[in-house]
Protein backbone atom coordinates (compact mmCIF):
# COMPACT_ATOMS: atom_id res chain seq x y z
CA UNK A 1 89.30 149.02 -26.05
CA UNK A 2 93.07 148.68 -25.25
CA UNK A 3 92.07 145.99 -22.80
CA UNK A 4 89.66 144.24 -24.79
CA UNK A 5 92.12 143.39 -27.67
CA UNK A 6 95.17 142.52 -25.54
CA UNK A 7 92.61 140.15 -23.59
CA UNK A 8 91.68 138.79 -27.27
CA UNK A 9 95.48 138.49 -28.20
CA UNK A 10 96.09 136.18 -24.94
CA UNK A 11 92.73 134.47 -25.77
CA UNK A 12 94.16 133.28 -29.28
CA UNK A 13 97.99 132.55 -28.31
CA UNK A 14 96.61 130.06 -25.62
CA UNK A 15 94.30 128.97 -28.61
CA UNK A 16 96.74 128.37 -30.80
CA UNK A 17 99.62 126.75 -28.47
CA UNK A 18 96.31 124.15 -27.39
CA UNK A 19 96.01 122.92 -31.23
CA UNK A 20 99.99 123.02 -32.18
CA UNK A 21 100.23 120.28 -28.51
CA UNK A 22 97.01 118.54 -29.72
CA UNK A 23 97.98 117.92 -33.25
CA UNK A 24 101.20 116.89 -31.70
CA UNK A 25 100.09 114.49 -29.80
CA UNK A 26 97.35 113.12 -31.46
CA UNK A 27 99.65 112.41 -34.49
CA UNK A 28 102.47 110.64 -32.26
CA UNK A 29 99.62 108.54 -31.35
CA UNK A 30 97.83 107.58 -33.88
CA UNK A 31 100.29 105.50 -35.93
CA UNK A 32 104.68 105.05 -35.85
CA UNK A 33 106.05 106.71 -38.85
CA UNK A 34 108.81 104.01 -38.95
CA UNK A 35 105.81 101.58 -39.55
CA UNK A 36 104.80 103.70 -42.64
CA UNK A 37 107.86 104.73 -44.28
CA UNK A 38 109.71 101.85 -43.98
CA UNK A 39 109.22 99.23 -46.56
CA UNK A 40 107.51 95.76 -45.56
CA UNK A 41 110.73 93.96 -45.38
CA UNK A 42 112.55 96.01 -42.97
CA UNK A 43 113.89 94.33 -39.98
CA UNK A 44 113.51 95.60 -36.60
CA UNK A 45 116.81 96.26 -36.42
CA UNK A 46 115.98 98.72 -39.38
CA UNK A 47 113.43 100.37 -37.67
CA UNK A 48 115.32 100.94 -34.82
CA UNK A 49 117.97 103.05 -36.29
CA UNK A 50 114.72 104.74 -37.88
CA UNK A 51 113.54 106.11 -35.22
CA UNK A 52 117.12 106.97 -33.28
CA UNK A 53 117.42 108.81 -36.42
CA UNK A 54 114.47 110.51 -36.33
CA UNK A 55 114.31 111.39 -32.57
CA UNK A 56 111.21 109.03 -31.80
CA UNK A 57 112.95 107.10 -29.07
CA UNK A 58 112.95 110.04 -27.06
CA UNK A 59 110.18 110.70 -24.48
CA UNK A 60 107.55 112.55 -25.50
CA UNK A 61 107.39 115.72 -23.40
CA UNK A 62 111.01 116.31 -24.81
CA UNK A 63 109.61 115.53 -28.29
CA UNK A 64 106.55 118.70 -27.68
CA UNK A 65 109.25 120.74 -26.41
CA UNK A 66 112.13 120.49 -29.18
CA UNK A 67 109.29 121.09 -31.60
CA UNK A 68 107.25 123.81 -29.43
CA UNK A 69 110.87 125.37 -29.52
CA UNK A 70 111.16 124.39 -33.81
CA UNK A 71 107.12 125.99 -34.36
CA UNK A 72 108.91 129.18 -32.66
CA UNK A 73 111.59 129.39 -34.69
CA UNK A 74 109.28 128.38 -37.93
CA UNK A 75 111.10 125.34 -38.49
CA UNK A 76 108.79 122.51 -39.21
CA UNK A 77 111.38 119.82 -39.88
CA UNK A 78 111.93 117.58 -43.37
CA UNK A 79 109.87 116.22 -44.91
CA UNK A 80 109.50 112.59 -44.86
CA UNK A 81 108.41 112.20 -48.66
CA UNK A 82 109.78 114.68 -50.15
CA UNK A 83 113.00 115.42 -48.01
CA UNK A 84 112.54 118.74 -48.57
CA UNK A 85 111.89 121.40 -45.65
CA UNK A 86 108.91 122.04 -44.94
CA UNK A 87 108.83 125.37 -44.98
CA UNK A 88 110.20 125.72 -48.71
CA UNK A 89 107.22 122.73 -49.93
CA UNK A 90 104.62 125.44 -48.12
CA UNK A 91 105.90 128.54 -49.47
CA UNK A 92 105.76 126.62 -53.04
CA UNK A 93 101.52 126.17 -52.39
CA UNK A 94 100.71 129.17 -50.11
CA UNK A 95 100.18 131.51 -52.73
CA UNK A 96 97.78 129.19 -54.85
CA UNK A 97 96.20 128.61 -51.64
CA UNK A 98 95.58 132.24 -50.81
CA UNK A 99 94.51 133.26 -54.33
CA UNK A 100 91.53 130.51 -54.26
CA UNK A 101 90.43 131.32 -51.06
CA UNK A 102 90.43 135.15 -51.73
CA UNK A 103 88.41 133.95 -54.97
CA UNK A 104 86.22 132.24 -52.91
CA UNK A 105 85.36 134.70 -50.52
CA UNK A 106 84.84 137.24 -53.17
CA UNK A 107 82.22 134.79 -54.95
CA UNK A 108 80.58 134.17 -51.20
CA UNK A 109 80.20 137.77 -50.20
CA UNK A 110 78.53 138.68 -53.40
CA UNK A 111 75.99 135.82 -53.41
CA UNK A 112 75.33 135.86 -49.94
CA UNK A 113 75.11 139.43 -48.53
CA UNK A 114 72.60 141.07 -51.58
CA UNK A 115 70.73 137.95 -51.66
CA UNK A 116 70.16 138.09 -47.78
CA UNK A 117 69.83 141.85 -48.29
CA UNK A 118 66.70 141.37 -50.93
CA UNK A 119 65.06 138.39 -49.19
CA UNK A 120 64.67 140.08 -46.25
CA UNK A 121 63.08 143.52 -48.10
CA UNK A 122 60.99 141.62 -50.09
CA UNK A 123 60.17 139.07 -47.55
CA UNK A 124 57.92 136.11 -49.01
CA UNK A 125 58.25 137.24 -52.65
CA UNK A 126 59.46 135.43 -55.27
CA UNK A 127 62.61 136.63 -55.13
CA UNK A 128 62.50 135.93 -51.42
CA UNK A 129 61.30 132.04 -51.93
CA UNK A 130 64.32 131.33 -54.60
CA UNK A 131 66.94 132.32 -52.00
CA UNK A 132 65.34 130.67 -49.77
CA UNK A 133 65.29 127.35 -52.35
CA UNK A 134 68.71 128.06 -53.18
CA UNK A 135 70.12 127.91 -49.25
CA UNK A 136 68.57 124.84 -48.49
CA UNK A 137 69.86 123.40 -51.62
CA UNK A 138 73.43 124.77 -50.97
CA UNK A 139 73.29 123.44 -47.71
CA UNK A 140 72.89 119.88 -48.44
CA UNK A 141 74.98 119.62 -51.42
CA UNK A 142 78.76 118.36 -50.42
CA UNK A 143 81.26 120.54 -51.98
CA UNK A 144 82.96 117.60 -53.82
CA UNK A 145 79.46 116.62 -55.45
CA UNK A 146 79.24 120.75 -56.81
CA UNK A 147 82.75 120.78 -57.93
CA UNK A 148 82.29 117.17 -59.86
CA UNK A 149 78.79 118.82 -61.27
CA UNK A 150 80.54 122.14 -62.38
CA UNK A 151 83.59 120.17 -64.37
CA UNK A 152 80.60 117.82 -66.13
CA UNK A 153 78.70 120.60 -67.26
CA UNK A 154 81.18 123.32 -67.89
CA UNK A 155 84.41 121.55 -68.56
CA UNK A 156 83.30 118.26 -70.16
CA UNK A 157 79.88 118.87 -71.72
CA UNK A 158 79.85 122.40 -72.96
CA UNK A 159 84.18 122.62 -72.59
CA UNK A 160 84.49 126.35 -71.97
CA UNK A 161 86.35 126.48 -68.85
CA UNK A 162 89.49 124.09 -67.83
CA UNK A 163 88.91 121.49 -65.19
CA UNK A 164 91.90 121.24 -63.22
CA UNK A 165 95.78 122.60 -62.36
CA UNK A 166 96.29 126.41 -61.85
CA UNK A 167 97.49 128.69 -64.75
CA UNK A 168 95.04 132.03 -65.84
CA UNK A 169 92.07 133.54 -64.71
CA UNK A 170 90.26 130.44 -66.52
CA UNK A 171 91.51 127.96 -64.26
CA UNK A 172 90.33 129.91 -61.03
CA UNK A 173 86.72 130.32 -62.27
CA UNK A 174 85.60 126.49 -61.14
CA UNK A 175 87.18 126.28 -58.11
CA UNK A 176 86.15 129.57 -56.40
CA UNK A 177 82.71 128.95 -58.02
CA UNK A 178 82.88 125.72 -56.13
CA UNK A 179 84.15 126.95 -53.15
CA UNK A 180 81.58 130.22 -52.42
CA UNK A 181 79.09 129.03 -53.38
CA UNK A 182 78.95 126.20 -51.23
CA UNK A 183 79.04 128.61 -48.24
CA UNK A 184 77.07 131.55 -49.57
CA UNK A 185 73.85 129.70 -48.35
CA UNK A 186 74.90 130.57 -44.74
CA UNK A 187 75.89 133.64 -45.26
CA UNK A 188 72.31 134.18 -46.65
CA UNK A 189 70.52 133.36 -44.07
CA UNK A 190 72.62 135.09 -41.52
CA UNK A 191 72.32 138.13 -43.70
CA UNK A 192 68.66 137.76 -44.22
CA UNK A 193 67.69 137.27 -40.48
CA UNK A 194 69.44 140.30 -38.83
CA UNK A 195 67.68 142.41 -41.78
CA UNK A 196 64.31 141.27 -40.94
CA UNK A 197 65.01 141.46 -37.32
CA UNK A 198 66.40 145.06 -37.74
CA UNK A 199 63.37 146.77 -39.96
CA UNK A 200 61.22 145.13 -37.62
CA UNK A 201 62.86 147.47 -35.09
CA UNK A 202 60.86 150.89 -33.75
CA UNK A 203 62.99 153.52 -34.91
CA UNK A 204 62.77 151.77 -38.79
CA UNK A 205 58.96 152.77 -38.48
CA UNK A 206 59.49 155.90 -37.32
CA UNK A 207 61.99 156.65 -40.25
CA UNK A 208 59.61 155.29 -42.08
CA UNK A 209 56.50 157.44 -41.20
CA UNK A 210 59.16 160.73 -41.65
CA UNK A 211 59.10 159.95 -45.57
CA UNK A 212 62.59 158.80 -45.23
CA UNK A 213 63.78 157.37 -48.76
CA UNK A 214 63.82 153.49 -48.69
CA UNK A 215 67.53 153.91 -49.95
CA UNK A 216 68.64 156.08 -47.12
CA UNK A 217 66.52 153.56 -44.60
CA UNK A 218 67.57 149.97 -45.91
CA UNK A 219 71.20 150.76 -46.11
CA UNK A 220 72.04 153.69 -44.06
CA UNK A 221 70.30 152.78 -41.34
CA UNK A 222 69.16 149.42 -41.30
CA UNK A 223 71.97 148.23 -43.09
CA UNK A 224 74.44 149.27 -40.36
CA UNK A 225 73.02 147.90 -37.58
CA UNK A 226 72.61 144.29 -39.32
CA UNK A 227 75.68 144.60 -40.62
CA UNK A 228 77.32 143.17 -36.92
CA UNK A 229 76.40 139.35 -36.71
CA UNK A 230 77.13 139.42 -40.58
CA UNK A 231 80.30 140.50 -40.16
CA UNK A 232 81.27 137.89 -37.26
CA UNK A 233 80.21 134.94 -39.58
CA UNK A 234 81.98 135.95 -42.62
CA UNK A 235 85.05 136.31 -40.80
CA UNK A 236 84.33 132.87 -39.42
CA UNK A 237 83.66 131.69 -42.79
CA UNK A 238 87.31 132.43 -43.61
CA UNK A 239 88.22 129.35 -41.47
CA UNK A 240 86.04 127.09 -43.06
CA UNK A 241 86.57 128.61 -46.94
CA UNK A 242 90.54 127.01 -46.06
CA UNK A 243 89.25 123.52 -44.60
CA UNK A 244 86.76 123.35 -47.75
CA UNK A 245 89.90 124.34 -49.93
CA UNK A 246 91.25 120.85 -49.00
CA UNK A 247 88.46 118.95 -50.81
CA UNK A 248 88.28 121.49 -53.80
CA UNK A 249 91.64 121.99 -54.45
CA UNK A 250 91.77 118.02 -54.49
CA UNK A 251 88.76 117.65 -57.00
CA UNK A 252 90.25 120.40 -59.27
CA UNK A 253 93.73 119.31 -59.11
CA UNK A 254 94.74 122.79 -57.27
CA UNK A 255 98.64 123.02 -56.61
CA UNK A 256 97.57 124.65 -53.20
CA UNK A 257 97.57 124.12 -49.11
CA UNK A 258 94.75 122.30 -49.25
CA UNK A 259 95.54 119.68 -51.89
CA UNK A 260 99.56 119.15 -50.25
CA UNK A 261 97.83 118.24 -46.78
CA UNK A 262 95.59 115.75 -48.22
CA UNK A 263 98.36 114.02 -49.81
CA UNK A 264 100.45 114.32 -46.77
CA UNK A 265 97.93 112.75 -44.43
CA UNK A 266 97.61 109.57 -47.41
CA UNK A 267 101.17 109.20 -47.19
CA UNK A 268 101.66 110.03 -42.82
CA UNK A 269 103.72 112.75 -43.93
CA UNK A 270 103.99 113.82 -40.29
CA UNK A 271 105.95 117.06 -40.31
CA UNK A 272 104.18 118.26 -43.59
CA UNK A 273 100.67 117.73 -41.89
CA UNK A 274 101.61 119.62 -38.43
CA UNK A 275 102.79 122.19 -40.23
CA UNK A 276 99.74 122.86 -42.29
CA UNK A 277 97.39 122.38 -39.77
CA UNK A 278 99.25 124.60 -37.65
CA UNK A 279 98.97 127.20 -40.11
CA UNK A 280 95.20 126.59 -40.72
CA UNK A 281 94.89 127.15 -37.28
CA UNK A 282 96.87 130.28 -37.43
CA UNK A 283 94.88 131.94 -40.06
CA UNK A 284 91.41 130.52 -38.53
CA UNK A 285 92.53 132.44 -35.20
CA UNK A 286 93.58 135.80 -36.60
CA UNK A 287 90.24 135.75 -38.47
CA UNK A 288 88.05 135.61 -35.63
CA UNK A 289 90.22 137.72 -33.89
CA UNK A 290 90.23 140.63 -36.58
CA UNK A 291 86.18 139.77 -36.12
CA UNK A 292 85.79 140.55 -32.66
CA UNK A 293 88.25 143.49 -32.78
CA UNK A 294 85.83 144.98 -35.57
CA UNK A 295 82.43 143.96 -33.85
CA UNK A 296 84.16 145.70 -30.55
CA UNK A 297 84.57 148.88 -32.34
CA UNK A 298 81.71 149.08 -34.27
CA UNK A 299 79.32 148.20 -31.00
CA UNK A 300 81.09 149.61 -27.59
CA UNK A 301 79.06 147.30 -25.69
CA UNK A 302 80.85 143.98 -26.33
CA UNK A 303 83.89 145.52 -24.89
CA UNK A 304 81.75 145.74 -21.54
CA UNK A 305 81.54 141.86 -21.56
């Protein structure tokens, strides 16, 4: 097990060190800051001491390496908007950021996992063919279309729950509505699937012929050995519960993560948007990686592989 987990450790430092050089690059490429920041009229004598300024005359292996050297240290520069470091402008968001997402999460696991649960014990029953209705539907809708619906109905038509900004319990209702249930669909079907394919199992029928209680069979046993591919998606799901923060926090006017990188990218806010996506990837990686460490403990056969 020892082996297995310091193997998965390596796995997501190289993992991680791969995005921080690709966003890196890909943002040196894609556009000169001087070009953006700098007001139309600025000669090129202006942009020149820009960039000195900024270090952008330098070649750009020694650029990767002073900030390689910065990420290690946690230093993510100034920001070119704001002028603030980027660290402080984070640690102003990453709280909102963390409470939608835990929101979120919370609303996902409970729609997904007992609605997979049921579907699959009452396969083909009514139940069954609502869930099934209501993860195709959740698949296709965009999560900016659901968040737009849920302000309409519930903030501007029947005006019971606030619509944007972050203050009580009130405010967090829409957004992590928003936000799980978008992905609860998946986690559905995931859940659903394994079920079916575990009752469908011989030692379910034998329980079954032994009189065992349905209780003891569904969750006891059945439950626990379905419970593995569920539990590497919704870990997974963490990852993609903070990239579809960035669209809901936008619609509902969320002080969080999600909603600061958008405006960063708008405005080539270059420090601000390495540094969040840097983090993004941070948290993505330790999610999968508290996944596999679970899935290798609860099944000693993956650590085999």
């Amino acid at each position: 097990m020892r082996d297995y987990v310091i193997k998965k450790i390596f796995l997501a430092v190289l993992i991680i060190l791969g995005v921080i050089t690709g966003t890196f690059l890909l943002l040196h490429l894609s556009a000169d800051p001087a070009a953006i920041l700098l007001p139309p009229e600025a000669d090129a004598k202006d942009i020149e001491e820009f960039r000195e300024a900024m270090g952008l005359n330098e070649p750009i292996i020694l650029q990767l390496v002073r900030f390689l050297w910065q990420v290690a240290k946690f230093d993510f520069g100034v920001s070119y908007i704001n002028k603030l470091p980027v660290v402080s402008l984070i640690g102003e968001r990453i709280t909102a950021s963390i409470e939608l997402t835990f929101a979120g999460f919370l609303v996902y696991l409970c729609l997904s996992i007992p609605l997979g649960i049921i579907s699959a014990i009452k396969r083909f029953s009514l139940i069954d063919n609502i869930a099934t209705f209501f993860a195709l539907v959740g698949q296709a809708m965009p999560i900016y279309w659901l968040g737009i619906m849920l302000i309409i109905l519930f903030g501007v038509k029947l005006q019971i729950l606030p619509i944007s900004g972050r203050g009580d319990l009130a405010h967090l209702i829409l957004p992590s509505v928003a936000l799980g249930t978008y992905l609860a669909p998946i986690g559905m079907r995931l859940t659903r699937s394994a079920m079916i394919d575990v009752l469908t199992q011989d030692y379910i029928r034998t329980a079954k012929a032994k009189g065992l209680s349905n209780t003891a069979m569904y969750f006891k046993h059945a439950g626990k050995n379905a419970v593995l591919p569920v539990i590497a998606v919704v870990f997974v799901q963490i990852g993609v519960l903070l990239s579809g923060a960035v669209v809901t926090e936008t619609v509902f006017a969320w002080p969080g993560l999600g909603r600061l990188a958008a405006t960063a990218i708008l405005a080539g806010d270059y420090p601000l948007v390495r540094a969040v996506v840097i983090l993004f990837t941070i948290f993505v990686v330790t999610a999968n990686l508290i996944a596999d460490i679970i899935i290798a403990y609860l099944d000693p056969r993956i650590r085999l592989k």
